[in-house]
N, C-alpha and C. Protein backbone atom coordinates (compact mmCIF):
# COMPACT_ATOMS: atom_id res chain seq x y z
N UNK A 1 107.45 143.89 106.07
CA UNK A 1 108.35 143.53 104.99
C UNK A 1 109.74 143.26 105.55
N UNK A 2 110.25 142.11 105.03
CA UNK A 2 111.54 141.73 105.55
C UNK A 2 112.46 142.61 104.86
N UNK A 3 113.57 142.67 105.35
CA UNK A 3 114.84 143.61 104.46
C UNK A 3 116.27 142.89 104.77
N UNK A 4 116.76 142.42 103.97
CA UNK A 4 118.01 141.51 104.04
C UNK A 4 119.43 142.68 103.68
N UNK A 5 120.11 142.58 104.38
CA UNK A 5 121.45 143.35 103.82
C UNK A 5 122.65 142.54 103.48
N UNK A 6 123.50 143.17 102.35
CA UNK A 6 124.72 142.21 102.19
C UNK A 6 125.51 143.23 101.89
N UNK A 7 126.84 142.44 102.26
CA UNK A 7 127.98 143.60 102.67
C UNK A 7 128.89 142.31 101.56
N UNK A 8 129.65 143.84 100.48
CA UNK A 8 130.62 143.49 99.58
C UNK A 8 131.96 142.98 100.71
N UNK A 9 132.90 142.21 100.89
CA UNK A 9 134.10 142.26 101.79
C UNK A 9 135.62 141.41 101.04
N UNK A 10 136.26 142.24 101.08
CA UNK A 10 137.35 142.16 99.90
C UNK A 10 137.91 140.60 101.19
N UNK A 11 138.39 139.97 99.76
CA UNK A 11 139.65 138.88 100.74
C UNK A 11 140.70 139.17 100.30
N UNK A 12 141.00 139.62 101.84
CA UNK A 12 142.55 140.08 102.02
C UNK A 12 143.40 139.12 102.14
N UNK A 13 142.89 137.96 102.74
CA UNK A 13 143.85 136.71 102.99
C UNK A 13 144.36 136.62 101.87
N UNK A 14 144.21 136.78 100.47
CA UNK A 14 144.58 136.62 99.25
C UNK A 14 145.85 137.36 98.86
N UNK A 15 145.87 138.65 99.31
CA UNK A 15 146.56 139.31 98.82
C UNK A 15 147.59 139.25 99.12
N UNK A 16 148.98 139.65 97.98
CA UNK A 16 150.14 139.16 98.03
C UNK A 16 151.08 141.00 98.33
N UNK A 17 152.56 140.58 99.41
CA UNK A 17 152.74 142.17 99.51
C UNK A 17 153.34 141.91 98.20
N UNK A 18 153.94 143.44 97.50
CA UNK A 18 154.28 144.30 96.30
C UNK A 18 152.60 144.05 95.36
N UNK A 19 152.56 142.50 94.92
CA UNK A 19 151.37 142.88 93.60
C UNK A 19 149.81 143.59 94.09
N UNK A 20 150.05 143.14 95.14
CA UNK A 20 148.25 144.06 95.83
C UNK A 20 148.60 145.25 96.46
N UNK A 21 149.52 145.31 97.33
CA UNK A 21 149.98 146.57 98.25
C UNK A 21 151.37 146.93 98.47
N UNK A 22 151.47 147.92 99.27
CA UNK A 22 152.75 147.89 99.16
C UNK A 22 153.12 148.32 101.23
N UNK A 23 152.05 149.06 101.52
CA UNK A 23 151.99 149.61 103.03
C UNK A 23 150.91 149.06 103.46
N UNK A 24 150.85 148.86 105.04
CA UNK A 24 149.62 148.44 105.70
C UNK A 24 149.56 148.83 106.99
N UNK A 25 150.68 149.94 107.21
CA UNK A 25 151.02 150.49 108.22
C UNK A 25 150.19 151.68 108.41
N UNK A 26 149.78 151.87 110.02
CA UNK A 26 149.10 152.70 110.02
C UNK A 26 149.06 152.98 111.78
N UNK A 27 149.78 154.61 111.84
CA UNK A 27 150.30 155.11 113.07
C UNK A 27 149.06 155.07 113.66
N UNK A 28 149.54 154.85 115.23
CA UNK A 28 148.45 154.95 116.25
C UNK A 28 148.94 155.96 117.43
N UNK A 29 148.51 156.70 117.74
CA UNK A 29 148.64 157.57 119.28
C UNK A 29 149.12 157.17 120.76
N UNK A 30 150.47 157.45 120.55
CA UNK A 30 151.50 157.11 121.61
C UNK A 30 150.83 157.12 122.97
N UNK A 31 150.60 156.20 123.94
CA UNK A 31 150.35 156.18 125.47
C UNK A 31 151.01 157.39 126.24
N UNK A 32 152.28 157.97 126.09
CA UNK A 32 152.65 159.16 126.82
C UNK A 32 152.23 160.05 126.46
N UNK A 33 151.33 160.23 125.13
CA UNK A 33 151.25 161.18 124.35
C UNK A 33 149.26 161.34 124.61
N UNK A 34 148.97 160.64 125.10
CA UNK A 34 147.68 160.42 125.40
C UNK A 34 147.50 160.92 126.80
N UNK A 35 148.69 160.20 127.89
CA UNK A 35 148.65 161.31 129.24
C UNK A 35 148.85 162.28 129.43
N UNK A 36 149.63 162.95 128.49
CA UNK A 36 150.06 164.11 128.63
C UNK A 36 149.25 165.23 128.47
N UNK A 37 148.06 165.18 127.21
CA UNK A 37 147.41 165.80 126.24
C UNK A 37 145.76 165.67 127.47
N UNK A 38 145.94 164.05 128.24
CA UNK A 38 144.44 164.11 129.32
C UNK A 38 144.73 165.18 130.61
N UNK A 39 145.78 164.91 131.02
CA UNK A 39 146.32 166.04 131.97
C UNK A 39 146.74 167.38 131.71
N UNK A 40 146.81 167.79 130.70
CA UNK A 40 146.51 169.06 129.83
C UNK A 40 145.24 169.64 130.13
N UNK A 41 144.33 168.60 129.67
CA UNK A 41 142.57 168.61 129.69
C UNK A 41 142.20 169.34 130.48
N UNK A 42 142.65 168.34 131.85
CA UNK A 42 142.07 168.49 133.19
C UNK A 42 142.78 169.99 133.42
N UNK A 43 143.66 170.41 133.42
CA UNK A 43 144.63 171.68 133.68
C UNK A 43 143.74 173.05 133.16
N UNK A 44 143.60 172.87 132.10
CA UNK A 44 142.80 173.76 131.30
C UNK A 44 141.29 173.50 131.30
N UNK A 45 140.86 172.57 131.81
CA UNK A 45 139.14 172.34 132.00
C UNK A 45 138.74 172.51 130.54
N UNK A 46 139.69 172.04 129.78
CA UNK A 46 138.80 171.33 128.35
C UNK A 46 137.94 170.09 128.31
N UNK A 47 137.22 170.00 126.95
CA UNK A 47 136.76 169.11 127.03
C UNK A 47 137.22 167.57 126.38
N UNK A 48 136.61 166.60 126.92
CA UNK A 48 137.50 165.63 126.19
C UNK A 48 136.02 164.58 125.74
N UNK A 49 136.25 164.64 124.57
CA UNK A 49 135.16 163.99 123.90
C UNK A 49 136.02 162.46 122.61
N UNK A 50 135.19 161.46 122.29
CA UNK A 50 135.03 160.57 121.84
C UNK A 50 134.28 159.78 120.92
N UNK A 51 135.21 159.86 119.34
CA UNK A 51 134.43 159.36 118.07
C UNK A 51 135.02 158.32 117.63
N UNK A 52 133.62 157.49 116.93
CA UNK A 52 134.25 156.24 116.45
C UNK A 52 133.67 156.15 115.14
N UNK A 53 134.37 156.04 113.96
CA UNK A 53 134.26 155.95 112.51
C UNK A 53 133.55 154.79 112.39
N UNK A 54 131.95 154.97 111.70
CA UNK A 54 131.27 153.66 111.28
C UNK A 54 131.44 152.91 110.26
N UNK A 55 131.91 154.12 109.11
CA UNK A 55 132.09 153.19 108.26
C UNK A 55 134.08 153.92 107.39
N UNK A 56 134.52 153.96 108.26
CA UNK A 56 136.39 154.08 108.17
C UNK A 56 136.66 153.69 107.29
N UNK A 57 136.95 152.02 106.91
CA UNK A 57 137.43 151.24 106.18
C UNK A 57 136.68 151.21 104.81
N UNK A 58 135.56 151.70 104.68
CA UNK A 58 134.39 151.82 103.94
C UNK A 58 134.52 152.94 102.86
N UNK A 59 134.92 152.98 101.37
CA UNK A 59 134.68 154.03 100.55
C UNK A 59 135.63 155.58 100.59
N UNK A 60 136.97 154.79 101.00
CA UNK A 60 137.92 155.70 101.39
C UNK A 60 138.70 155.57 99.98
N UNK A 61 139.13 156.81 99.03
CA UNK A 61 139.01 157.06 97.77
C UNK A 61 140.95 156.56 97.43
N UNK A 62 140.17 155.41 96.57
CA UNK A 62 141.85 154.75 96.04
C UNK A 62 142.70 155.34 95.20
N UNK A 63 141.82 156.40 94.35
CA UNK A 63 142.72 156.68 93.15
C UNK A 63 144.51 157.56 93.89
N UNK A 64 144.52 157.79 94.99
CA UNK A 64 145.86 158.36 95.00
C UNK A 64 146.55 157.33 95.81
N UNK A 65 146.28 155.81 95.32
CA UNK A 65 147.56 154.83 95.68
C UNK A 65 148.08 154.80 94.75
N UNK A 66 149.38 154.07 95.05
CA UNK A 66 150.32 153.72 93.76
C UNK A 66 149.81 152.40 93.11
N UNK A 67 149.14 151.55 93.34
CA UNK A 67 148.74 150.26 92.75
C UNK A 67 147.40 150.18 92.15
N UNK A 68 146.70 149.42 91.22
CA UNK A 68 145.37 149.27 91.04
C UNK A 68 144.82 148.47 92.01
N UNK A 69 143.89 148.34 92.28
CA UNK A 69 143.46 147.27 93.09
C UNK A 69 141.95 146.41 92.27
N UNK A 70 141.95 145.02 92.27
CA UNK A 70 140.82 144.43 91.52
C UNK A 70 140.40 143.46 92.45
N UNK A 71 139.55 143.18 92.60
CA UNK A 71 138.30 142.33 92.75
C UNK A 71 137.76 141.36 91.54
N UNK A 72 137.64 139.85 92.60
CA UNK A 72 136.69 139.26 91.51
C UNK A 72 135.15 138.96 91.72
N UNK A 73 134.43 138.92 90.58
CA UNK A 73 133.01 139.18 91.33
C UNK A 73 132.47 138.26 92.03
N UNK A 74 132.34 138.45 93.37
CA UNK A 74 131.41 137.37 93.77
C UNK A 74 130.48 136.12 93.44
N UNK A 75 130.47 135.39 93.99
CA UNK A 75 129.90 133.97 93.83
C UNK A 75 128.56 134.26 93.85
N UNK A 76 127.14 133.72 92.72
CA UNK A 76 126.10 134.31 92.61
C UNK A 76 125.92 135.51 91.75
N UNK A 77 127.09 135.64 91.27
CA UNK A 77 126.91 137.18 90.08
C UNK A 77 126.63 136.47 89.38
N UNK A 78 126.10 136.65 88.16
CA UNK A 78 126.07 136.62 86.76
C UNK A 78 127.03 137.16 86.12
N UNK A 79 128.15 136.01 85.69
CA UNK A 79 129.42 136.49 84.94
C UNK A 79 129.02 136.46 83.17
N UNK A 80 127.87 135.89 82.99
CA UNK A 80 127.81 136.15 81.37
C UNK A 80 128.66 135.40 80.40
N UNK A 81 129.06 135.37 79.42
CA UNK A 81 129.51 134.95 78.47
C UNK A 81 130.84 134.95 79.09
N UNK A 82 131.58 135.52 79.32
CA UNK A 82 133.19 135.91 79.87
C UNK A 82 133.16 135.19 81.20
N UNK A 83 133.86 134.17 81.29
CA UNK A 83 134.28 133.43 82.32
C UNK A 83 135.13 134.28 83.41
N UNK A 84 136.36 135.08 83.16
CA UNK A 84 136.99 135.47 83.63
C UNK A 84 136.61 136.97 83.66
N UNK A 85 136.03 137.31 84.92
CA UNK A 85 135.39 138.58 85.21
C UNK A 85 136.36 139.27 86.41
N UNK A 86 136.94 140.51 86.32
CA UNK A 86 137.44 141.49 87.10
C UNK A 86 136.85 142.68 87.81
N UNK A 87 136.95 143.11 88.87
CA UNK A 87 136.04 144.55 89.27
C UNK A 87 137.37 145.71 89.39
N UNK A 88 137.88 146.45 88.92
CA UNK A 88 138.57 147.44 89.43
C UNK A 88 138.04 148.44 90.76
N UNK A 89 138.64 148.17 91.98
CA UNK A 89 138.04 149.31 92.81
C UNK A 89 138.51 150.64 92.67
N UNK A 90 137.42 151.58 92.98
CA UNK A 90 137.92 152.24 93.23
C UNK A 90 137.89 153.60 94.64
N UNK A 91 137.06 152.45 95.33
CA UNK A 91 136.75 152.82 96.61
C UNK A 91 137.76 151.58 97.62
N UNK A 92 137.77 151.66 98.98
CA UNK A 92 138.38 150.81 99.91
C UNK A 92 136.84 149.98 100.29
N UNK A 93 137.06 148.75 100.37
CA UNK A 93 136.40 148.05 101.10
C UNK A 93 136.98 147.47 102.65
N UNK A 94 135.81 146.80 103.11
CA UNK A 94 136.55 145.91 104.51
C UNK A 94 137.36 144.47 104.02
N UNK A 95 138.05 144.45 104.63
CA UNK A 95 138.71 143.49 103.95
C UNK A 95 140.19 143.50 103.31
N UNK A 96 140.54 144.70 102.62
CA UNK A 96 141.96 144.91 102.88
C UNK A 96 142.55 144.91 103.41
N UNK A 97 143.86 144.73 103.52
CA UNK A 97 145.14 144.63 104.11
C UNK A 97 145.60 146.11 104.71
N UNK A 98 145.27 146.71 103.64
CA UNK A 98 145.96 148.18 103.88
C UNK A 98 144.63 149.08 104.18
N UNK A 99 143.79 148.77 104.61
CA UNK A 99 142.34 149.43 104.88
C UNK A 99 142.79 151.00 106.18
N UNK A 100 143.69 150.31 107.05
CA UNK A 100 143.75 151.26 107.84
C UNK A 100 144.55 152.47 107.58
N UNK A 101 145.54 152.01 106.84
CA UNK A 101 146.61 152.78 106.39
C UNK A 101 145.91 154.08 104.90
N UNK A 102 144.88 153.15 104.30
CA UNK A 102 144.24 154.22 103.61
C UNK A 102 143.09 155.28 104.48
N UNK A 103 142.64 154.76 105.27
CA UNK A 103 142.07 155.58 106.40
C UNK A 103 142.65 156.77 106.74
N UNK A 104 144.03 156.19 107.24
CA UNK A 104 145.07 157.15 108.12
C UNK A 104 145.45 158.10 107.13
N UNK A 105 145.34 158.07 105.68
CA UNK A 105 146.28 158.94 104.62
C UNK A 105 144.65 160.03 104.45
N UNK A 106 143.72 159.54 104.79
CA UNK A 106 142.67 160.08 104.22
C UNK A 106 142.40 161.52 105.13
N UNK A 107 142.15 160.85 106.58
CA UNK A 107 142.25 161.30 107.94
C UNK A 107 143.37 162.28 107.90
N UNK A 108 144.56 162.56 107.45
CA UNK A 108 145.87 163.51 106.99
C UNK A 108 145.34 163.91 106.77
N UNK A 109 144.74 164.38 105.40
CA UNK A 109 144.75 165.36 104.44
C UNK A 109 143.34 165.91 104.84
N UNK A 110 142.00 165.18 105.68
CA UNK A 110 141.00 166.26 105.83
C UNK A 110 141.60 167.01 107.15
N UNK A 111 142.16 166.30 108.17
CA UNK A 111 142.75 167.50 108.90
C UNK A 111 143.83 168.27 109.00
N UNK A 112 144.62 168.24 107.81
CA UNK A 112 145.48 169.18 107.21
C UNK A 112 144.98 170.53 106.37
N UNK A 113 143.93 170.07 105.28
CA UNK A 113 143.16 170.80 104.61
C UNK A 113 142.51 171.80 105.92
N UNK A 114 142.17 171.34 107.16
CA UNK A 114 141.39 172.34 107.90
C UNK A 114 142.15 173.43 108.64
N UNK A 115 143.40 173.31 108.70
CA UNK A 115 144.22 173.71 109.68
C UNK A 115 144.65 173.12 111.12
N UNK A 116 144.84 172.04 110.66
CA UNK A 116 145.07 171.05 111.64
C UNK A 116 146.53 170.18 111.43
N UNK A 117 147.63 170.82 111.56
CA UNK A 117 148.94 169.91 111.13
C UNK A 117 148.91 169.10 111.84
N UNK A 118 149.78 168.10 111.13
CA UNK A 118 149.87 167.23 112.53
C UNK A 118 151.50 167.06 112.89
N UNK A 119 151.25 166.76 114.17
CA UNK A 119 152.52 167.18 115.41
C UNK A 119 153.31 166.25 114.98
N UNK A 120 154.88 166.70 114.71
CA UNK A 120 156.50 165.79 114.72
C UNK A 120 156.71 165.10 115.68
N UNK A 121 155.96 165.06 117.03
CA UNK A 121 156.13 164.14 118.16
C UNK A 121 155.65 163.04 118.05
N UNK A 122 154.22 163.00 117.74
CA UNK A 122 153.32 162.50 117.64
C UNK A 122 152.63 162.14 116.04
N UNK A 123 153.02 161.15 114.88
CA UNK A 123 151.99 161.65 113.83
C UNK A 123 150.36 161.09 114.22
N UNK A 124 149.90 160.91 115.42
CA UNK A 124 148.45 160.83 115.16
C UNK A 124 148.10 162.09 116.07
N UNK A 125 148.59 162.89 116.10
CA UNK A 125 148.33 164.29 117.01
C UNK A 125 147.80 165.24 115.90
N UNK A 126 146.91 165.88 116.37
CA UNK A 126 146.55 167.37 114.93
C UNK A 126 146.35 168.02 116.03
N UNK A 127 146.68 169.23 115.52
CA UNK A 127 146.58 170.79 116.42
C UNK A 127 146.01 171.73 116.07
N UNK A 128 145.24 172.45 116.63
CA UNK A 128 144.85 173.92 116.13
C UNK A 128 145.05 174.81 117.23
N UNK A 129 145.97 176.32 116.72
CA UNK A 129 146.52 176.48 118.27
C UNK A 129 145.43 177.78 118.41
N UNK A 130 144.89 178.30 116.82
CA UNK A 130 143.69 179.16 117.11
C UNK A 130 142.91 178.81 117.85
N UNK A 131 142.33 177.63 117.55
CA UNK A 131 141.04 176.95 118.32
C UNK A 131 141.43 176.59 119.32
N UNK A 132 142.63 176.33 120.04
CA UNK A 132 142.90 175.52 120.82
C UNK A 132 142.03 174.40 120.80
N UNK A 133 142.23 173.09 119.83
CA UNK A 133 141.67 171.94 119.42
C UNK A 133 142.74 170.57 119.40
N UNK A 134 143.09 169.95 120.18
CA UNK A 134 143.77 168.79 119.69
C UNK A 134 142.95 167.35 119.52
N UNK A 135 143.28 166.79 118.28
CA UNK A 135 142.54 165.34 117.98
C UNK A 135 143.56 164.33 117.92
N UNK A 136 143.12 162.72 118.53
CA UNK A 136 144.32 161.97 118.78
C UNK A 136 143.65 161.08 117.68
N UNK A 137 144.27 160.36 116.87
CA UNK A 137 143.98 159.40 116.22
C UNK A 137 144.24 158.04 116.88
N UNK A 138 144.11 156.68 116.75
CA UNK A 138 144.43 155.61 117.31
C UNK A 138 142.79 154.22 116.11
N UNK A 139 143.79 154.15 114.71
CA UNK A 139 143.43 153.57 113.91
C UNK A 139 141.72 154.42 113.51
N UNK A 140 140.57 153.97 114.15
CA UNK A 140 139.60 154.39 113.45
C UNK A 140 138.50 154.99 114.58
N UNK A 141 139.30 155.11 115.97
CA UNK A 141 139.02 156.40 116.95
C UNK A 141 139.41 157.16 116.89
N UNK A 142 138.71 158.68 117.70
CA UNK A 142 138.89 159.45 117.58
C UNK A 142 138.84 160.46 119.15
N UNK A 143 139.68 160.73 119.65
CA UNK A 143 139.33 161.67 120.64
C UNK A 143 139.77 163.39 120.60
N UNK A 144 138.87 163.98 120.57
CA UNK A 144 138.63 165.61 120.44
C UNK A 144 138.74 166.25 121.84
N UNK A 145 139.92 166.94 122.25
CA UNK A 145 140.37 168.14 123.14
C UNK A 145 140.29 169.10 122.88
N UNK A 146 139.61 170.07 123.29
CA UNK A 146 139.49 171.41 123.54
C UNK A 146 138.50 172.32 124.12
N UNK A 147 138.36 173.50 123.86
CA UNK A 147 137.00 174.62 124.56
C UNK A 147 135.84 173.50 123.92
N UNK A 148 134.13 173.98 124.25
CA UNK A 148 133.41 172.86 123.68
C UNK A 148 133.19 173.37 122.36
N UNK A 149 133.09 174.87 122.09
CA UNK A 149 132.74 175.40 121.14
C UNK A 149 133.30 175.33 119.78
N UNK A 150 134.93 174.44 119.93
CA UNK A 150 136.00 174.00 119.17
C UNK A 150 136.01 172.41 118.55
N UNK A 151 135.76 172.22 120.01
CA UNK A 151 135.05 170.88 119.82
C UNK A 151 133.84 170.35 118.86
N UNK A 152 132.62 170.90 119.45
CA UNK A 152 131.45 171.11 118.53
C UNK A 152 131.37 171.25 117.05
N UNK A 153 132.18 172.13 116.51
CA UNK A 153 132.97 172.45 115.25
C UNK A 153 133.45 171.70 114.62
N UNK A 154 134.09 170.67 115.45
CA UNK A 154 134.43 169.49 114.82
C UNK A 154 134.15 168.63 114.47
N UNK A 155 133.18 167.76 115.64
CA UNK A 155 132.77 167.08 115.36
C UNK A 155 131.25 167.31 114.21
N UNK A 156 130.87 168.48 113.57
CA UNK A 156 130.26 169.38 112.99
C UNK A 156 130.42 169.04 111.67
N UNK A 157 131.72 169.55 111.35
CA UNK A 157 132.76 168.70 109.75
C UNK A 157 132.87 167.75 109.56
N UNK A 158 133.50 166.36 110.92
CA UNK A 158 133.39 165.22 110.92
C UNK A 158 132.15 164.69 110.55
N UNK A 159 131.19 164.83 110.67
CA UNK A 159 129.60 164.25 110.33
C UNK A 159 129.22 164.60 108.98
N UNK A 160 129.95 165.41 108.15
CA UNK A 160 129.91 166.12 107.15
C UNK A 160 130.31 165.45 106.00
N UNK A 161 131.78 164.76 106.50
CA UNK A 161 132.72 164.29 106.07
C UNK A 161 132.37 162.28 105.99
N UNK A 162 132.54 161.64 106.95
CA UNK A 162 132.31 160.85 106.96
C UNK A 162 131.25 160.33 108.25
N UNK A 163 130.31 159.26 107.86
CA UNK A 163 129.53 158.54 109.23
C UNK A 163 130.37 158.50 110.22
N UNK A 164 129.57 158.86 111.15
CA UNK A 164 130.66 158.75 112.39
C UNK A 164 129.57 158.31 114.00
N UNK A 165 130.07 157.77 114.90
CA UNK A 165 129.36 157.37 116.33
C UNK A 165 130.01 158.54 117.45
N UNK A 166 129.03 159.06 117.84
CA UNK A 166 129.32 160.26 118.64
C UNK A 166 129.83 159.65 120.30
N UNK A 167 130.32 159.07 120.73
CA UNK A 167 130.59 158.53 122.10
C UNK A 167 130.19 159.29 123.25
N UNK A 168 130.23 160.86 122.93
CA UNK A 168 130.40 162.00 123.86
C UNK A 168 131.47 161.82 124.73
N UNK A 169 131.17 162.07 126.05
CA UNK A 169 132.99 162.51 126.83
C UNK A 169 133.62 161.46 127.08
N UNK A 170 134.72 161.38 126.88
CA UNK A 170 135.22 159.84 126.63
C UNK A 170 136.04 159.09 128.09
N UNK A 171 135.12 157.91 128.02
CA UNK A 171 134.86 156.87 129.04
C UNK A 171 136.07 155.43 128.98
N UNK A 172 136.29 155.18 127.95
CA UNK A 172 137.24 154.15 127.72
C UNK A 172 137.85 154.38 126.35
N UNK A 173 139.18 153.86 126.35
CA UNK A 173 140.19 154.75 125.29
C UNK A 173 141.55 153.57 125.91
N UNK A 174 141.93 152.89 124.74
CA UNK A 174 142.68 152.06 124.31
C UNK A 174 143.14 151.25 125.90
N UNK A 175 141.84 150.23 126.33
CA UNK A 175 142.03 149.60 127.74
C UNK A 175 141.94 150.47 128.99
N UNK A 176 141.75 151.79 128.48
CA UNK A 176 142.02 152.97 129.96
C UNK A 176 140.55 152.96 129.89
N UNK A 177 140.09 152.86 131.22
CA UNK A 177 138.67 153.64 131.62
C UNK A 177 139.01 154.62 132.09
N UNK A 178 138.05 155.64 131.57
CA UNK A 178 138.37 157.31 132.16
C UNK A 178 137.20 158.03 132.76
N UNK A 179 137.06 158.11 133.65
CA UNK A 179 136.03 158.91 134.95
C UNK A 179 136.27 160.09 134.93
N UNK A 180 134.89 161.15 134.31
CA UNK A 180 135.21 162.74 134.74
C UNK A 180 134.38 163.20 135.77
N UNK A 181 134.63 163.75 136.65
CA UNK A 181 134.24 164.41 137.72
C UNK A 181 134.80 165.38 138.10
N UNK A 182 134.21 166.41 138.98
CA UNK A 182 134.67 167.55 139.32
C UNK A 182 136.09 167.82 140.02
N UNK A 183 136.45 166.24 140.18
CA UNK A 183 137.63 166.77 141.29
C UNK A 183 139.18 166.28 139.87
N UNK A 184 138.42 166.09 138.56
CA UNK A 184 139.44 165.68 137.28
C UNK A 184 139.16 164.56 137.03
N UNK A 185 140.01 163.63 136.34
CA UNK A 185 140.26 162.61 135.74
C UNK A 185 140.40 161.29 136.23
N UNK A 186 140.13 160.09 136.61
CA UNK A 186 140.25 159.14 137.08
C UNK A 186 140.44 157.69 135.93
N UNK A 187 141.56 157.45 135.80
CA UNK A 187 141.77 156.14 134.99
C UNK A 187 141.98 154.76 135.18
N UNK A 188 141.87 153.90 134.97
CA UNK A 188 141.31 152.70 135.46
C UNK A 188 141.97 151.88 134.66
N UNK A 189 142.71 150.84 134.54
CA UNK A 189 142.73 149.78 133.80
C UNK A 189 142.19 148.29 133.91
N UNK A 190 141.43 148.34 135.35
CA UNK A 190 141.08 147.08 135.76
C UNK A 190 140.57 146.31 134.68
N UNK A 191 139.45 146.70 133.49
CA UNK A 191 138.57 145.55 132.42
C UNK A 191 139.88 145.30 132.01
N UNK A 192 141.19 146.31 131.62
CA UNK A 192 141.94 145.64 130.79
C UNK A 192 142.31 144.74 131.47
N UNK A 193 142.80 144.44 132.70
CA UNK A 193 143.64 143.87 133.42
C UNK A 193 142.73 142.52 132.92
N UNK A 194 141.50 142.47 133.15
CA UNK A 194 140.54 141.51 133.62
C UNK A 194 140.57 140.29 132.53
N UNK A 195 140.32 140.74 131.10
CA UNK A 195 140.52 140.51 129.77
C UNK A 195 142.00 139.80 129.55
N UNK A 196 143.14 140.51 129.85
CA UNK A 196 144.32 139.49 129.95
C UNK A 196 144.18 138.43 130.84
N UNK A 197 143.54 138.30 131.86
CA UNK A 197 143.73 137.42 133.13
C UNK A 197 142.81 136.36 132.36
């Protein structure tokens, strides 16, 4: 049996700033703030692990924006008698403008709710200084520092919380290739290099 899938996808090209949105900003995890926290790692023989959100942009809960957001129904609906048909969302689709930025507000508050503030240096930094746990954000990755048993825990809730791709110990991270071996850390930028060239 065949099985066809179709994916709803908002057009963002459409949208105008103030009447659709108002932010589309959405912090990412400072490069000094990324060496500092890998050489930490290595110091303390934590672990450094790597998640990637499958479906991020996907069903991230609108009601605490300031705007409504609508949709019109797709081409192939059955609009019925009423020509002029509206969808109110009230989930995020792909396709917004501000998709990441509702991510990032979402991503706050489950690792705030856990005990996880996040750092004045850094806002894509969360801390736990019980667990000794730090998580870096960088849009809809994720990399997890700490003991494994802290770790584990996390990524534990995360799977709980939303779909997620388990990477395990993390290998490449924003153009850096990262090599673990016994003697520490080894980083690489050559693909990036390769890719600009």
């Amino acid at each position: 049996m065949q099985r066809y899938k179709a994916q709803l996808v908002a057009k963002g090209y459409t949208q105008s700033y103030v009447i659709d949105y108002l932010e589309t900003f959405s912090p990412v995890v400072k490069f000094q703030t990324l060496r500092f926290l890998l050489v930490l790692a290595v110091s303390k023989h934590f672990e450094i692990h790597q998640r990637d959100f499958k479906t991020g942009f996907l069903g991230q809960d609108l009601s605490g924006d300031e705007q409504s957001m609508y949709i019109e129904l797709p081409l192939g609906i059955s609009r019925g008698p009423q020509e002029e048909v509206v969808l109110q969302l009230h989930k995020s689709l792909y396709g917004l403008k501000q998709s990441s930025c509702i991510l990032n507000k979402a991503l706050h508050g489950f690792f705030t709710l856990r005990g996880l503030p996040r750092r004045k240096a850094d806002h894509c930094v969360y801390f736990n200084a019980f667990r000794t746990l730090f998580l870096m954000v960088y849009v809809d990755d994720l990399v997890l520092i700490g003991d494994l048993e802290s770790v584990q825990s996390m990524k534990k809730m995360l799977n709980i919380w939303l779909e997620m791709s388990d990477l395990g110990p993390l290998s490449y991270f924003l153009g850096i290739a990262v090599t673990q071996d016994k003697n520490g850390l080894h980083l690489s930028q050559d693909r990036y290099a390769e890719e600009i060239l």
